[in-house]
PDB file of N, CA and C in Angstrom:
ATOM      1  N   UNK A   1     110.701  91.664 110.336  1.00  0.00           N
ATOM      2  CA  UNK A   1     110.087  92.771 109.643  1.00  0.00           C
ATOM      3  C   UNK A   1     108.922  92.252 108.796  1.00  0.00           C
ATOM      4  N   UNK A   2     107.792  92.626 108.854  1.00  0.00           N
ATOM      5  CA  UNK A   2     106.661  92.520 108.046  1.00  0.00           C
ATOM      6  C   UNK A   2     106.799  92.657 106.802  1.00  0.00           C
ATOM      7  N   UNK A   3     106.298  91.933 105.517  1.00  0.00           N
ATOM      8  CA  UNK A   3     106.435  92.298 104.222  1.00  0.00           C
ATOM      9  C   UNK A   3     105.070  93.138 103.580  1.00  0.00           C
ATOM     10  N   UNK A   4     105.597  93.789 103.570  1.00  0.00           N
ATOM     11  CA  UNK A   4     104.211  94.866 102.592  1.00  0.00           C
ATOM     12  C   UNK A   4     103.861  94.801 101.299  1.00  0.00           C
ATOM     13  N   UNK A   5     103.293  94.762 101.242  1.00  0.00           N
ATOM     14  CA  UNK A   5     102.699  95.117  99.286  1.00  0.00           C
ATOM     15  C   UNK A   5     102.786  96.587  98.748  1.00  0.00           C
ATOM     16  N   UNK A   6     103.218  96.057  97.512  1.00  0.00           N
ATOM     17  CA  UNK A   6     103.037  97.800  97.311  1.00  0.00           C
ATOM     18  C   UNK A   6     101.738  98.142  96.958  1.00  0.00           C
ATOM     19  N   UNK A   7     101.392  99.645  96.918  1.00  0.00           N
ATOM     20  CA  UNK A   7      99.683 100.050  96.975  1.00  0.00           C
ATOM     21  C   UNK A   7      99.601  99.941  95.510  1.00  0.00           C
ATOM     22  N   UNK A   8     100.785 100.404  94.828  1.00  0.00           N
ATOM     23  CA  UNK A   8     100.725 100.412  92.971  1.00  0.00           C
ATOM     24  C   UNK A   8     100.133  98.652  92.810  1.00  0.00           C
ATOM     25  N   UNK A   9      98.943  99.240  91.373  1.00  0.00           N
ATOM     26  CA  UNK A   9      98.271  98.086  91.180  1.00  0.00           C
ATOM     27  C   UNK A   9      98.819  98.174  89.545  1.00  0.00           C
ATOM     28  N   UNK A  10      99.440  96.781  88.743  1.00  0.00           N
ATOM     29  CA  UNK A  10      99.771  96.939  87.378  1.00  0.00           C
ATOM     30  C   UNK A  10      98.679  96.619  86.809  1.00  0.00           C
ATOM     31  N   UNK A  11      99.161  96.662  85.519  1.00  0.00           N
ATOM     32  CA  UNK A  11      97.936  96.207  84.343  1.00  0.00           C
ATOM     33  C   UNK A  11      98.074  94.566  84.432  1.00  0.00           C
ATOM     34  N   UNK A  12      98.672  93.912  84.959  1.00  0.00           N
ATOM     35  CA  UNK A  12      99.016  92.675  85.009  1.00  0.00           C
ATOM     36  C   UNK A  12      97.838  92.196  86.493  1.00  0.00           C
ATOM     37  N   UNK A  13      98.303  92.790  87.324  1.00  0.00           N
ATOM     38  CA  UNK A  13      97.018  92.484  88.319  1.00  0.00           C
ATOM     39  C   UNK A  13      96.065  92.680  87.939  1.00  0.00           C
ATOM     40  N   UNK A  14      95.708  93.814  87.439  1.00  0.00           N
ATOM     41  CA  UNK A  14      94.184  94.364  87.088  1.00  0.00           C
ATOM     42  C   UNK A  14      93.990  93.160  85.894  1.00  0.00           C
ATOM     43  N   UNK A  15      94.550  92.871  85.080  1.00  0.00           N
ATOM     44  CA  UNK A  15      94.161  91.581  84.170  1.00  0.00           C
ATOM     45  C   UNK A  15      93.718  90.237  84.870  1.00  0.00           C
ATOM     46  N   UNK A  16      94.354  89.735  85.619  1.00  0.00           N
ATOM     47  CA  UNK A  16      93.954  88.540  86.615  1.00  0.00           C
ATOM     48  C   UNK A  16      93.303  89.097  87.341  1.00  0.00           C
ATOM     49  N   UNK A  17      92.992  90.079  87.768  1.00  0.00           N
ATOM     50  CA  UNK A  17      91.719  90.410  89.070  1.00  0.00           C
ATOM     51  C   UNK A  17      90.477  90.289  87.964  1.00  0.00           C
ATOM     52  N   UNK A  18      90.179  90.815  86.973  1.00  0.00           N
ATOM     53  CA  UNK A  18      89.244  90.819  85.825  1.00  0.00           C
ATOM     54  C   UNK A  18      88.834  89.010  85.405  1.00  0.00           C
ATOM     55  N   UNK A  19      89.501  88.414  85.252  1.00  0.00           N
ATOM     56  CA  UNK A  19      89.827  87.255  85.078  1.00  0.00           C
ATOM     57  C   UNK A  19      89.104  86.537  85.982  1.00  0.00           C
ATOM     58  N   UNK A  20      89.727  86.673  86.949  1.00  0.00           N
ATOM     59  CA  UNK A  20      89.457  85.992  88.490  1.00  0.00           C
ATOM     60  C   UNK A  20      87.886  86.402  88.862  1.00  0.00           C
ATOM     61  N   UNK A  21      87.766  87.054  88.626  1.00  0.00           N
ATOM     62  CA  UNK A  21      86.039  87.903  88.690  1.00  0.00           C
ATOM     63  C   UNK A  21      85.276  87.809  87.718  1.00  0.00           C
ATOM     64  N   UNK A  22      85.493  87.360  86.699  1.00  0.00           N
ATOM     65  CA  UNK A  22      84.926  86.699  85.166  1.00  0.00           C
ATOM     66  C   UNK A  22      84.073  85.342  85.965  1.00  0.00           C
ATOM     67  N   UNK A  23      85.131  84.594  86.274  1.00  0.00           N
ATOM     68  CA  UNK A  23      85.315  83.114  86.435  1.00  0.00           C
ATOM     69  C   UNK A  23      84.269  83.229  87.862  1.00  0.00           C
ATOM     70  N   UNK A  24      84.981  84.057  88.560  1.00  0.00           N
ATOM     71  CA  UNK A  24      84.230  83.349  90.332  1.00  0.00           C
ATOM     72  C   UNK A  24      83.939  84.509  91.097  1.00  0.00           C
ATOM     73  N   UNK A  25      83.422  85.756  90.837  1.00  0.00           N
ATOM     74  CA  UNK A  25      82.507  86.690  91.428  1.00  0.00           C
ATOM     75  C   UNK A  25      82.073  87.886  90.234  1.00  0.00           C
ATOM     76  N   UNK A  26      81.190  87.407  89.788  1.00  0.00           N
ATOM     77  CA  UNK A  26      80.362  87.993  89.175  1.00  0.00           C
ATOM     78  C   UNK A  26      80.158  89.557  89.587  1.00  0.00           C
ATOM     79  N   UNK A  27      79.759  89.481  91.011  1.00  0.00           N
ATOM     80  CA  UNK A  27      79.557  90.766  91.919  1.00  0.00           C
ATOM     81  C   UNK A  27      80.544  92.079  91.273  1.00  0.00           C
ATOM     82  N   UNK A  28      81.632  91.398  91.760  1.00  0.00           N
ATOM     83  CA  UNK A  28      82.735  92.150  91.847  1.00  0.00           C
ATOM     84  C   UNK A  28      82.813  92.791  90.023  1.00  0.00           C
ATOM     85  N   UNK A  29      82.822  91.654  89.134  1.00  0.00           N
ATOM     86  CA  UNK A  29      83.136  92.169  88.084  1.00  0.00           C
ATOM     87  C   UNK A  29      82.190  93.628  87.488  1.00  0.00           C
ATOM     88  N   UNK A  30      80.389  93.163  88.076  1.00  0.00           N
ATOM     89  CA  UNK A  30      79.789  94.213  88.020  1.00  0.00           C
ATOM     90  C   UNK A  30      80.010  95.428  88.337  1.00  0.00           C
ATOM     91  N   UNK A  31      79.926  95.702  89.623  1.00  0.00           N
ATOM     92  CA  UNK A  31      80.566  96.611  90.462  1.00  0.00           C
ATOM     93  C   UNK A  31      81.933  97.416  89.741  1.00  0.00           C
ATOM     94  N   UNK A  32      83.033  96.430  89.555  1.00  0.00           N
ATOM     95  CA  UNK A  32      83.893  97.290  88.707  1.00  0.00           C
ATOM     96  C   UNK A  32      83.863  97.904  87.589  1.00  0.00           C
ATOM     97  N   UNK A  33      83.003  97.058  86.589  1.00  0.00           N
ATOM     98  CA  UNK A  33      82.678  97.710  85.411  1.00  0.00           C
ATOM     99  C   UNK A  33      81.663  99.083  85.273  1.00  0.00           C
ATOM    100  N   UNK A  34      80.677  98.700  86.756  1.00  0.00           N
ATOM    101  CA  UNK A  34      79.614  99.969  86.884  1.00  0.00           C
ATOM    102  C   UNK A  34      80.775 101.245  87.074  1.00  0.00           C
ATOM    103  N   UNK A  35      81.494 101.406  87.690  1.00  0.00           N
ATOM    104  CA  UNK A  35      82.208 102.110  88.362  1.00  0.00           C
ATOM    105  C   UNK A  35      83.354 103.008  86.821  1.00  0.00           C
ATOM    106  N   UNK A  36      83.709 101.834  86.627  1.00  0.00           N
ATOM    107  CA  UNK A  36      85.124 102.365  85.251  1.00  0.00           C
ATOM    108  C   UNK A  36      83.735 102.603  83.700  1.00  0.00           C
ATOM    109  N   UNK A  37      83.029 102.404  83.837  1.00  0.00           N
ATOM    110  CA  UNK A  37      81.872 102.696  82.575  1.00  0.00           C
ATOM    111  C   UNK A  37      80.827 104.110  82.880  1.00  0.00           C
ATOM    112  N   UNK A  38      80.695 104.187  84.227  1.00  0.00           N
ATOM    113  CA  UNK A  38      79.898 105.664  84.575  1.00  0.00           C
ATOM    114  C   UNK A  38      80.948 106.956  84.594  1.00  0.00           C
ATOM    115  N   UNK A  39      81.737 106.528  84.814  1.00  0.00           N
ATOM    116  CA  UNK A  39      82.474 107.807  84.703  1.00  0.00           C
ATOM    117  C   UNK A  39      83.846 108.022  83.759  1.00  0.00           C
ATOM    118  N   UNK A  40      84.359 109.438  83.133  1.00  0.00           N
ATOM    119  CA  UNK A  40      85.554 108.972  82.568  1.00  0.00           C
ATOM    120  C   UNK A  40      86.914 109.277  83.324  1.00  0.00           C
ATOM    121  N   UNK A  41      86.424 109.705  84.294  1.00  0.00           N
ATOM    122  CA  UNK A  41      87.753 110.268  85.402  1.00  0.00           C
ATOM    123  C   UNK A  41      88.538 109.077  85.553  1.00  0.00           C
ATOM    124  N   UNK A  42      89.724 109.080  85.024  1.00  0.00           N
ATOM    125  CA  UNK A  42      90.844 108.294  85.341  1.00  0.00           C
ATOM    126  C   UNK A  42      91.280 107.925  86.935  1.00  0.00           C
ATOM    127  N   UNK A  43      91.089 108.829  87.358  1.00  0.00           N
ATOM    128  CA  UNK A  43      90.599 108.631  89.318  1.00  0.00           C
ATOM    129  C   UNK A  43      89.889 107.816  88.967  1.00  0.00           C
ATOM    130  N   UNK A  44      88.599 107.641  88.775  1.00  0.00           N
ATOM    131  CA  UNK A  44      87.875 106.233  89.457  1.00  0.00           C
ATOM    132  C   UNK A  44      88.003 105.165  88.839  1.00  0.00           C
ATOM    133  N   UNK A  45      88.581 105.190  87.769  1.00  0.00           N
ATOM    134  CA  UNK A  45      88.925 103.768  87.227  1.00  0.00           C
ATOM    135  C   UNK A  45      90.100 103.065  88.047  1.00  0.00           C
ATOM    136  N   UNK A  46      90.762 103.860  88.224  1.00  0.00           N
ATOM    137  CA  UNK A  46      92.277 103.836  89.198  1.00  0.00           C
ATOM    138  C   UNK A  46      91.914 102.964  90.920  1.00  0.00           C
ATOM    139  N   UNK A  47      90.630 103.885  91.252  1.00  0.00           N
ATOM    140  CA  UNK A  47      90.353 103.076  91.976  1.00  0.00           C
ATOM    141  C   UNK A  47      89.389 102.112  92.329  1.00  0.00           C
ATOM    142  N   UNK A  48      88.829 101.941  90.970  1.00  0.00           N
ATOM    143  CA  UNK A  48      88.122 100.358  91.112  1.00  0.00           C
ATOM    144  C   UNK A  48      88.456  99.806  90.497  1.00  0.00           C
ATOM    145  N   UNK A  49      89.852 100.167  90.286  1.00  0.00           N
ATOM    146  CA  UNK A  49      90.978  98.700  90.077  1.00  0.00           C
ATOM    147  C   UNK A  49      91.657  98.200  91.071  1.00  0.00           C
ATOM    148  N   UNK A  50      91.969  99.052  91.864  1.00  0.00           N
ATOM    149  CA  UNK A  50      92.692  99.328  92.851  1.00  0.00           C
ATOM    150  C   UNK A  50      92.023  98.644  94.156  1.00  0.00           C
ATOM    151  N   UNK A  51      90.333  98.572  93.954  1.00  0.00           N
ATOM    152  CA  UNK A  51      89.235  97.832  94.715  1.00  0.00           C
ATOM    153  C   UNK A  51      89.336  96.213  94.424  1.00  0.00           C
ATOM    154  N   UNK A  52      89.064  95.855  92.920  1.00  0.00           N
ATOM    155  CA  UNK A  52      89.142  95.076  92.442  1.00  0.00           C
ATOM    156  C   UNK A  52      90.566  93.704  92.843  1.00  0.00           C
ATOM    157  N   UNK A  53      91.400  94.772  92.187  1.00  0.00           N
ATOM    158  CA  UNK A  53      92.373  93.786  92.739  1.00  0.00           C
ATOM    159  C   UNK A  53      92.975  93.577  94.110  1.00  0.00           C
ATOM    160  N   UNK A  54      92.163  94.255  95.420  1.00  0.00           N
ATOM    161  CA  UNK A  54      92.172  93.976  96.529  1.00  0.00           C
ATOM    162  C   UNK A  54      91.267  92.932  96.906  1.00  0.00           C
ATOM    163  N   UNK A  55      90.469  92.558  96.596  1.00  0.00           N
ATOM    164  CA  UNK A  55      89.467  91.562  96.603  1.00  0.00           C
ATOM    165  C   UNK A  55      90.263  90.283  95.783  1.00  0.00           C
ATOM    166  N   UNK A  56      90.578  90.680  94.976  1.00  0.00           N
ATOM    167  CA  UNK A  56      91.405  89.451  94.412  1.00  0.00           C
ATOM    168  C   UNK A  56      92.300  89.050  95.159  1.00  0.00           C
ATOM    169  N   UNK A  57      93.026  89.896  95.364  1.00  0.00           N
ATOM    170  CA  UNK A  57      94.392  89.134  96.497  1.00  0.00           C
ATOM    171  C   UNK A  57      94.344  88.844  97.867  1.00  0.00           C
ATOM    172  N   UNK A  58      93.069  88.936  97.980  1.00  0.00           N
ATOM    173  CA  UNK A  58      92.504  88.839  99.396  1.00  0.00           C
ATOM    174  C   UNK A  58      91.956  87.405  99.268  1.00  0.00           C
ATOM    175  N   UNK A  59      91.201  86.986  98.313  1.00  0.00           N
ATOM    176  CA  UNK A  59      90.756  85.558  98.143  1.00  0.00           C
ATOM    177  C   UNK A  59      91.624  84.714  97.174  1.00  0.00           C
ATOM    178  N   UNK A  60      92.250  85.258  96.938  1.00  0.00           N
ATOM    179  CA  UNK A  60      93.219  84.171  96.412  1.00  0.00           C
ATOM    180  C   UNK A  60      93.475  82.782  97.350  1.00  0.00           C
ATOM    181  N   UNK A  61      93.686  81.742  96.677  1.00  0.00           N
ATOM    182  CA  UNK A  61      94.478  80.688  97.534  1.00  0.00           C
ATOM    183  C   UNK A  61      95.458  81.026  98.488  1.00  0.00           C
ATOM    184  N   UNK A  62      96.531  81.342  98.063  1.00  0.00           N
ATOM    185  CA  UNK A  62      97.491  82.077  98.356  1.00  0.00           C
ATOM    186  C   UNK A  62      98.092  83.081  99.320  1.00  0.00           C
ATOM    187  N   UNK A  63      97.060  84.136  99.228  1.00  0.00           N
ATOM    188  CA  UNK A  63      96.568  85.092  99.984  1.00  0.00           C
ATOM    189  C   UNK A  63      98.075  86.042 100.057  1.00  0.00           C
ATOM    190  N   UNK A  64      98.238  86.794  99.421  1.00  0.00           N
ATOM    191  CA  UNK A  64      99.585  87.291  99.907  1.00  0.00           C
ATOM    192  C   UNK A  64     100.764  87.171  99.155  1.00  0.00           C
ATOM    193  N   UNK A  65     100.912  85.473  99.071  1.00  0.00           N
ATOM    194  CA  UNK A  65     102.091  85.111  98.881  1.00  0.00           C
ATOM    195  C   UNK A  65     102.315  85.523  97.225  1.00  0.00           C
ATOM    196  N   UNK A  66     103.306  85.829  96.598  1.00  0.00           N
ATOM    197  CA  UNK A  66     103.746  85.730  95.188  1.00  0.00           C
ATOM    198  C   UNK A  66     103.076  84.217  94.866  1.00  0.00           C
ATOM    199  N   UNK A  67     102.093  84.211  93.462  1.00  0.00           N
ATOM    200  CA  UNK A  67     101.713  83.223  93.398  1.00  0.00           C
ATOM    201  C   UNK A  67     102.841  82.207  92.119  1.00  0.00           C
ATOM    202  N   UNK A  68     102.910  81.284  91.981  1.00  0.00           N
ATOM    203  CA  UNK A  68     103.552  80.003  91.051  1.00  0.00           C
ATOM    204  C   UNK A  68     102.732  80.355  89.759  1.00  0.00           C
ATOM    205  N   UNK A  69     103.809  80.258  88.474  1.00  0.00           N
ATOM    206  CA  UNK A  69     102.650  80.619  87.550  1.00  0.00           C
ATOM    207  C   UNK A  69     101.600  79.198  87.240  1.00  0.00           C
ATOM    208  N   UNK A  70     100.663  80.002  86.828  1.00  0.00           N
ATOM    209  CA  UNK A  70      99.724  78.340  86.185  1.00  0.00           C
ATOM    210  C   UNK A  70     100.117  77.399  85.325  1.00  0.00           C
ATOM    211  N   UNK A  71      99.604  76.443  85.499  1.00  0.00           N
ATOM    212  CA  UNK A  71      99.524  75.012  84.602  1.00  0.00           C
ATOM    213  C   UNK A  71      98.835  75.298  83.147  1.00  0.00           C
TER     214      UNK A  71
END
């Protein structure tokens, strides 16, 4: 059986996706902030977090896996 992710994104991802995009894509951090700063609809913040931390867990080392906490 395949393991799925769930689609729910926490404040805990969205913190390390922010993080992770601080540090090593600039792009992305723009993009998200353009997105959650132009508008106040809780919809689109929802989903350019929801963007955000797909890009994160997509380039992660890891990719997928539950990661080990850091050093």
């Amino acid at each position: 059986m395949d393991e799925t992710r769930s689609v729910r994104v926490t404040r805990a991802d969205v913190r390390e996706a922010l993080m992770w995009a601080l540090e090593r894509d600039r792009p992305a951090l723009l993009a998200h902030r353009a997105a959650v700063h132009s508008s106040k609809s809780e919809l689109t913040r929802r989903r350019a977090d929801k963007a955000l931390v797909a890009q994160w867990r997509a380039r992660r080392p890891d990719s997928g896996k539950d990661s080990a906490p850091r050093e």
